[in-house]
N, C-alpha and C. Protein backbone atom coordinates (compact mmCIF):
# COMPACT_ATOMS: atom_id res chain seq x y z
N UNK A 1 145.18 93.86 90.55
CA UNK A 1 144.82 92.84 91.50
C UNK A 1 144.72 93.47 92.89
N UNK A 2 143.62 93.29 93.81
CA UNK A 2 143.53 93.53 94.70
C UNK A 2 144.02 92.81 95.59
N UNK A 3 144.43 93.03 97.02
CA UNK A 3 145.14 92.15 97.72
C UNK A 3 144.49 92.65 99.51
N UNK A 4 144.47 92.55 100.11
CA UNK A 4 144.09 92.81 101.53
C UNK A 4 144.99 92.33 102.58
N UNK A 5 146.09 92.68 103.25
CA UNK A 5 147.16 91.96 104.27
C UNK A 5 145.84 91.97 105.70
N UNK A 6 145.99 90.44 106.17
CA UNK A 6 145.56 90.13 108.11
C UNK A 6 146.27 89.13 108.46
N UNK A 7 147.15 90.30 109.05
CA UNK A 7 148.44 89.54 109.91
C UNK A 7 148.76 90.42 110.94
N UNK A 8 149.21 89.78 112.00
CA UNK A 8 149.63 89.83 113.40
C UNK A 8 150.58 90.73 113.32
N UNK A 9 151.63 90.85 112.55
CA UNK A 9 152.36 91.88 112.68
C UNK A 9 153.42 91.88 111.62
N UNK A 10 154.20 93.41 110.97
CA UNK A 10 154.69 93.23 110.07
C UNK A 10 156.19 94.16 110.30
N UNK A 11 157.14 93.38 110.12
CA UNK A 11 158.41 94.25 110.49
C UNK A 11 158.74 94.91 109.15
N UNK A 12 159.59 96.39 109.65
CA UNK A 12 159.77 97.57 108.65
C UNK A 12 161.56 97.46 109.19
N UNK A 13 162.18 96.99 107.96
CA UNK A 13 163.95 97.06 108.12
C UNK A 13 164.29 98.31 108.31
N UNK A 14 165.49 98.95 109.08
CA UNK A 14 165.26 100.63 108.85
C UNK A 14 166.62 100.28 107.57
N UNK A 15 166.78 99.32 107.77
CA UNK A 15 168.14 99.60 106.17
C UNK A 15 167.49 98.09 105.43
N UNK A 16 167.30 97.68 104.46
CA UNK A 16 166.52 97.03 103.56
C UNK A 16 167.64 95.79 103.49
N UNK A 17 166.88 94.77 103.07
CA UNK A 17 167.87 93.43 103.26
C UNK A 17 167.95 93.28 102.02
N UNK A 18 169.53 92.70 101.37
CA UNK A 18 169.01 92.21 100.13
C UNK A 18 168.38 90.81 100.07
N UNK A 19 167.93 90.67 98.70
CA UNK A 19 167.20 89.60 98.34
C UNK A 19 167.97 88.79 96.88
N UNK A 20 168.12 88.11 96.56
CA UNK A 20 168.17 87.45 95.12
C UNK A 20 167.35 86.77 94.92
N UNK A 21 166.64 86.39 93.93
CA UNK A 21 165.97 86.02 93.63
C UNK A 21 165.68 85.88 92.35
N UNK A 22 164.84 84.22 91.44
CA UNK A 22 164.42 83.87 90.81
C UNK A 22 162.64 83.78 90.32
N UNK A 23 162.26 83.26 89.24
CA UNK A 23 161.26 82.85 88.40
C UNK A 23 161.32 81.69 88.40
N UNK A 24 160.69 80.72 89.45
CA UNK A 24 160.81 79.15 89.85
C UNK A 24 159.08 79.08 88.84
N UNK A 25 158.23 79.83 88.70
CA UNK A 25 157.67 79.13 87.99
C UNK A 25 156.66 80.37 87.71
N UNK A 26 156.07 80.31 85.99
CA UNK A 26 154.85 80.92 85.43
C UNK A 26 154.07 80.00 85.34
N UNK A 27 152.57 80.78 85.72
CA UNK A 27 151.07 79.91 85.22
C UNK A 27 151.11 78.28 85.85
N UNK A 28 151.75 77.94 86.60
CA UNK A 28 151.68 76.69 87.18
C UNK A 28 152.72 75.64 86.29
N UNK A 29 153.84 76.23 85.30
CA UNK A 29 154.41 75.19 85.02
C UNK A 29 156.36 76.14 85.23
N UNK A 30 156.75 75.00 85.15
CA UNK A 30 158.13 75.14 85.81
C UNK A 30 159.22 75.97 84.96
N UNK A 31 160.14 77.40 85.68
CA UNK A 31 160.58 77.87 84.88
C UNK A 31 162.14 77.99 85.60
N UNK A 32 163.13 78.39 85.37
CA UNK A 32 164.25 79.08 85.50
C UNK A 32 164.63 80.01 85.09
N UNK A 33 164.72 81.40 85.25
CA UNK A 33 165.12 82.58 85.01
C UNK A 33 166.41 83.05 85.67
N UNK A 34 167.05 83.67 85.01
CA UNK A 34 168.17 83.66 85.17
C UNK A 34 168.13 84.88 86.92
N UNK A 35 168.77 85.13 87.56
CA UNK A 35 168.64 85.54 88.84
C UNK A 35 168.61 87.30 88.51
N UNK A 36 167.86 87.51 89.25
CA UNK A 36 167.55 89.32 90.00
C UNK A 36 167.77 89.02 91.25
N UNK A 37 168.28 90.61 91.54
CA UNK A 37 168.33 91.20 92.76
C UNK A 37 167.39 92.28 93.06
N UNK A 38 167.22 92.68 94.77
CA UNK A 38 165.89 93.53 94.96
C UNK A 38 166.27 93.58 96.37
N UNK A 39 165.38 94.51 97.12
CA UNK A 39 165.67 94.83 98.77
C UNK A 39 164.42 94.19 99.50
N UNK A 40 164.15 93.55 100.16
CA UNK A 40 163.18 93.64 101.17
C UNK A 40 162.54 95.00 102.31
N UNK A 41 161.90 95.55 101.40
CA UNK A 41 161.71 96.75 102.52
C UNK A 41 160.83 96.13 103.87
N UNK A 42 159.94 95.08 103.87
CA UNK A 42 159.11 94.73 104.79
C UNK A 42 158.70 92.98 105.01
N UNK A 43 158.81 92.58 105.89
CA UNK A 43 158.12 90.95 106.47
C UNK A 43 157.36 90.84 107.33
N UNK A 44 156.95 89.85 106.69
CA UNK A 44 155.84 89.03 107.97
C UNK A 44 156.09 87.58 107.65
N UNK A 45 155.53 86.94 109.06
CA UNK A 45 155.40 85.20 108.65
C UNK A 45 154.84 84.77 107.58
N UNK A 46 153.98 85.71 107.28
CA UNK A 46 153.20 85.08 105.73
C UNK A 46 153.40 85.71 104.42
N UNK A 47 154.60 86.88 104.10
CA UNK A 47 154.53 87.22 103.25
C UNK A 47 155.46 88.74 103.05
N UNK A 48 156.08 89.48 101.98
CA UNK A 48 156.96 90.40 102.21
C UNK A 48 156.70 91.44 101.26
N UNK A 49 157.34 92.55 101.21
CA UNK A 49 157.22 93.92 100.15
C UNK A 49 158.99 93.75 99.95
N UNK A 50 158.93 93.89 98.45
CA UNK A 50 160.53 93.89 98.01
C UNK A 50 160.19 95.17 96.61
N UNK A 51 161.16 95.52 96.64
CA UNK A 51 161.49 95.95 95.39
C UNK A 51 162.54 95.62 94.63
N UNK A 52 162.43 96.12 93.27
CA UNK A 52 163.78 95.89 92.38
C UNK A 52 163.36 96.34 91.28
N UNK A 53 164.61 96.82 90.50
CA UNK A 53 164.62 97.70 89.33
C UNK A 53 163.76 96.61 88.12
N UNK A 54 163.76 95.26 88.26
CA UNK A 54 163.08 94.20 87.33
C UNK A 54 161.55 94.50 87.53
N UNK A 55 160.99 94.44 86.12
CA UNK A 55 159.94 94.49 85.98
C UNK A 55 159.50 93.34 85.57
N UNK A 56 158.66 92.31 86.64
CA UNK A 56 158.68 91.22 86.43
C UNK A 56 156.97 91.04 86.17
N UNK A 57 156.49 90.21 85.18
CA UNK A 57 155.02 90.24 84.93
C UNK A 57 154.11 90.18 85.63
N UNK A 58 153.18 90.78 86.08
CA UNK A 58 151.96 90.42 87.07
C UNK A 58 151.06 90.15 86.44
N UNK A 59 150.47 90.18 85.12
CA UNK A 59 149.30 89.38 84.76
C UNK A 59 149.98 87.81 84.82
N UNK A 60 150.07 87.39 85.53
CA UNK A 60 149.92 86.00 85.10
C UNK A 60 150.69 85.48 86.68
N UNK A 61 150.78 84.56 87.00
CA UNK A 61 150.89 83.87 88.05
C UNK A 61 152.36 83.42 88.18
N UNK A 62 152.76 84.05 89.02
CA UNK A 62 154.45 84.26 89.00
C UNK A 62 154.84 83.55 90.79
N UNK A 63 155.79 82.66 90.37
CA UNK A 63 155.88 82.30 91.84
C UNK A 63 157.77 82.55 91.68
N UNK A 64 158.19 83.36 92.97
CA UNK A 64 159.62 83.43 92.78
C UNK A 64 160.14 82.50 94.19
N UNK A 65 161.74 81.89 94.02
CA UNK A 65 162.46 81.51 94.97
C UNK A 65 163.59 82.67 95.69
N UNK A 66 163.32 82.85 96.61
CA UNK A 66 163.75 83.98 97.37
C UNK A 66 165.28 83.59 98.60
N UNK A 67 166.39 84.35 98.49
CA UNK A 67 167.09 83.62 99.04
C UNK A 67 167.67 85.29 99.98
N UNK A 68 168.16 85.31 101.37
CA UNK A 68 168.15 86.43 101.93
C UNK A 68 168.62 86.36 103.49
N UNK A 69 169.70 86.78 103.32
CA UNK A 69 169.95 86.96 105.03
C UNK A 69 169.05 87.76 105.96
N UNK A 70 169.17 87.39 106.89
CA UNK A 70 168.36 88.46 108.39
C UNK A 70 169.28 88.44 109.27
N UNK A 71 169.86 88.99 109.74
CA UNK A 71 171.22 89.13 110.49
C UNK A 71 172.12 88.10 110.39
N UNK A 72 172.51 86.61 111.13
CA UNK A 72 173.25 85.93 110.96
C UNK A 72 172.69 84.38 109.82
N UNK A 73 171.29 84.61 109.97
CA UNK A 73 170.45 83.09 109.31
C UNK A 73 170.09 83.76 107.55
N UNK A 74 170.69 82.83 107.46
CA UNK A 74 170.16 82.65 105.33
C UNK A 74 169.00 81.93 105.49
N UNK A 75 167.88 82.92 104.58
CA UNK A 75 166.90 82.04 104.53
C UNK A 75 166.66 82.06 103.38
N UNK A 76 165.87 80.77 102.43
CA UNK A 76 165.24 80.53 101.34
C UNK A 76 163.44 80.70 101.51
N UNK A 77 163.13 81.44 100.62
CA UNK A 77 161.71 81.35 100.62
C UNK A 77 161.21 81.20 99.03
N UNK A 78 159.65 80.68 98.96
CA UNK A 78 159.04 80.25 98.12
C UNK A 78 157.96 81.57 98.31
N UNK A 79 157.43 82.36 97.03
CA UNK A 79 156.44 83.08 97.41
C UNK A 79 155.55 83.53 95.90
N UNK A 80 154.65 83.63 95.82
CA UNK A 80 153.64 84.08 94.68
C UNK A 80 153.91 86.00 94.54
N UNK A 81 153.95 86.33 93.24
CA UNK A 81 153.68 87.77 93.81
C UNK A 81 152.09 87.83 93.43
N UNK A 82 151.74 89.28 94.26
CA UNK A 82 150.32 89.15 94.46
C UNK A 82 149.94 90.87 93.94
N UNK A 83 150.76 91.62 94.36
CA UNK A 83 150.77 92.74 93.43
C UNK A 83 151.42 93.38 93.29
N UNK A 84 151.95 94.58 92.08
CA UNK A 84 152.63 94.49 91.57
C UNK A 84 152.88 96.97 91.49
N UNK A 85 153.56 97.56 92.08
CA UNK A 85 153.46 98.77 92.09
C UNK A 85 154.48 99.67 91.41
N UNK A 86 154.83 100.44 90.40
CA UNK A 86 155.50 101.03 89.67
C UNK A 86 156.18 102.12 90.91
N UNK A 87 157.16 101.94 91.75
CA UNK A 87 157.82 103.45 92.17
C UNK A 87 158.62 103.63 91.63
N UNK A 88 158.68 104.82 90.46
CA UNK A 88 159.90 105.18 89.59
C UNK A 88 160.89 105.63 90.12
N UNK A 89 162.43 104.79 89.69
CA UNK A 89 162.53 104.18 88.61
C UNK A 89 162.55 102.62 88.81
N UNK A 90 161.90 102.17 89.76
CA UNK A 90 161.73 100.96 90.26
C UNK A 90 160.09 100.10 90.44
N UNK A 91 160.36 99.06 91.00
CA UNK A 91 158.90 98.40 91.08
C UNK A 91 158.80 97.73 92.41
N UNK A 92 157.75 97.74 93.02
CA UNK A 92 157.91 97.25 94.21
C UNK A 92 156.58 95.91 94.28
N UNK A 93 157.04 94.86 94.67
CA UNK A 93 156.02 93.85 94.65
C UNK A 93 156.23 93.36 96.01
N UNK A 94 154.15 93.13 96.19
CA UNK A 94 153.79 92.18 97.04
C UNK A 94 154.37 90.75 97.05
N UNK A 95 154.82 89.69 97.75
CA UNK A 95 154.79 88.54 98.12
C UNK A 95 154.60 87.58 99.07
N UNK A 96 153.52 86.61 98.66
CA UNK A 96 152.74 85.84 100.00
C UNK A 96 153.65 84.99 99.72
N UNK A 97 153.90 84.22 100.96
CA UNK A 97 155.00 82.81 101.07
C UNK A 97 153.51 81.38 100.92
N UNK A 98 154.05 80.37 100.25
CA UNK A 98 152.82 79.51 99.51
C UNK A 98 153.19 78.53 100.63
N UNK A 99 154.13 79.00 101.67
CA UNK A 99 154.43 77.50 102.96
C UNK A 99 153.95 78.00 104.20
N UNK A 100 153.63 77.73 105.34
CA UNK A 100 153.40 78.07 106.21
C UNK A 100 155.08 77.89 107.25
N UNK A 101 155.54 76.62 106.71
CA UNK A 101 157.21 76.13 106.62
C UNK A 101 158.20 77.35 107.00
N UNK A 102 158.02 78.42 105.80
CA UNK A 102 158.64 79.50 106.28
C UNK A 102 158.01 80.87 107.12
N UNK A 103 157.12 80.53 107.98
CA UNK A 103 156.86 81.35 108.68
C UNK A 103 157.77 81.37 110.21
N UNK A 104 157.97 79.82 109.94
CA UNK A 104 158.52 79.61 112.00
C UNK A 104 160.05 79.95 111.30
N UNK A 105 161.32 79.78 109.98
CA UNK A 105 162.40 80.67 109.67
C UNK A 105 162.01 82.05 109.46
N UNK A 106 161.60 82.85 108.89
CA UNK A 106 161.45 84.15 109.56
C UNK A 106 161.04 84.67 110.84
N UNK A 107 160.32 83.86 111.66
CA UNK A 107 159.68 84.45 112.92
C UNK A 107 161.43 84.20 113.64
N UNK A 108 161.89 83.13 113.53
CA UNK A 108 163.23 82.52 114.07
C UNK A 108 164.33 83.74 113.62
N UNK A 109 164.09 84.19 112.53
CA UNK A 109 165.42 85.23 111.91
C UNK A 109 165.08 86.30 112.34
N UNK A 110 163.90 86.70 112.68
CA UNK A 110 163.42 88.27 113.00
C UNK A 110 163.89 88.23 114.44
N UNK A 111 163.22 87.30 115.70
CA UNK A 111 163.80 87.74 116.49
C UNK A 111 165.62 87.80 117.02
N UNK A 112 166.08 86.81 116.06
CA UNK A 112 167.41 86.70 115.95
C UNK A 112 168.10 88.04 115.94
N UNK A 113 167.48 88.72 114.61
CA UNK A 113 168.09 90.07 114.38
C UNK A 113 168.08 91.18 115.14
N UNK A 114 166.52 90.94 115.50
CA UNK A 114 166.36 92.00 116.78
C UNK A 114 167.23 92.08 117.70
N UNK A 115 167.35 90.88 118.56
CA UNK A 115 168.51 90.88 119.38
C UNK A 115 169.48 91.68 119.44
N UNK A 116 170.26 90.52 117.85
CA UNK A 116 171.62 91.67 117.73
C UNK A 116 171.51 93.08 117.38
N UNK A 117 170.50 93.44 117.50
CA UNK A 117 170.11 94.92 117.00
C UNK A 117 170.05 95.70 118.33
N UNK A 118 169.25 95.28 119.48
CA UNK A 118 169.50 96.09 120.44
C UNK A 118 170.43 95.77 121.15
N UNK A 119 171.64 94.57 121.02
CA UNK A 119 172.94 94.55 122.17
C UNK A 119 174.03 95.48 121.41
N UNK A 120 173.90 95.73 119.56
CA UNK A 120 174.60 96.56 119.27
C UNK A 120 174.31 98.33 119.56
N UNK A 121 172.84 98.06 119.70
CA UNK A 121 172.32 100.14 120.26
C UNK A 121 172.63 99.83 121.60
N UNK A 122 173.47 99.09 122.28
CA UNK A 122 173.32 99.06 123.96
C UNK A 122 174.50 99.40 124.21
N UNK A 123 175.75 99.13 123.02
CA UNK A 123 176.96 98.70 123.00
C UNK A 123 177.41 100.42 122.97
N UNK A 124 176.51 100.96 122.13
CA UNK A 124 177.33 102.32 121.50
C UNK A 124 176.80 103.82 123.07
């Protein structure tokens, strides 16, 4: 599957967030899978790069529920994966968020983190 990112801008964690995350639904009908874990290497308002040792299906239309701190804010997200990359011994997948909802909680958690990110490099 081809995919093309146009977005405004995309933050790179220098230490990876975790993620947990589920299989809220295949092919458009409703599923529960029991929970994985994975890192967020990258975000944007519309969408993220995670990996995890799960090899989760990409032919078919996979939407996961995503649950994940950013410094002090837990956020839940809803997202499709869109593609799907083998880095051995792991897999790293695309995910677009299907809300626009969670764009203003991540834009809200990113600069949150930032913050505490440069009063702690200010501190040392």
């Amino acid at each position: 599957m081809k995919y093309k990112r146009n977005e405004p801008f995309r933050y790179e964690f220098g230490m990876p967030v975790r993620v947990n995350f589920y299989i809220s639904r295949i092919n458009g009908k409703t599923t529960a899978s029991s929970e994985g874990e994975g890192v967020v290497l990258d975000i944007s308002p519309s969408g993220l790069r995670m990996q995890s040792s799960l090899d989760i299906p990409s032919n078919q239309e996979v939407e996961l529920t995503m649950h994940m701190t950013i410094g002090s804010r837990e956020i839940a997200v809803i997202g499709n994966i869109v593609w799907q990359k083998k880095v051995y011994p792991t897999y790293q997948y695309g995910v677009e968020m299907i809300s626009d909802a969670f764009e203003e909680q991540i834009i809200f958690a990113l600069k949150e983190f930032q913050k505490q990110h440069r009063s702690n490099s200010s501190d040392k």
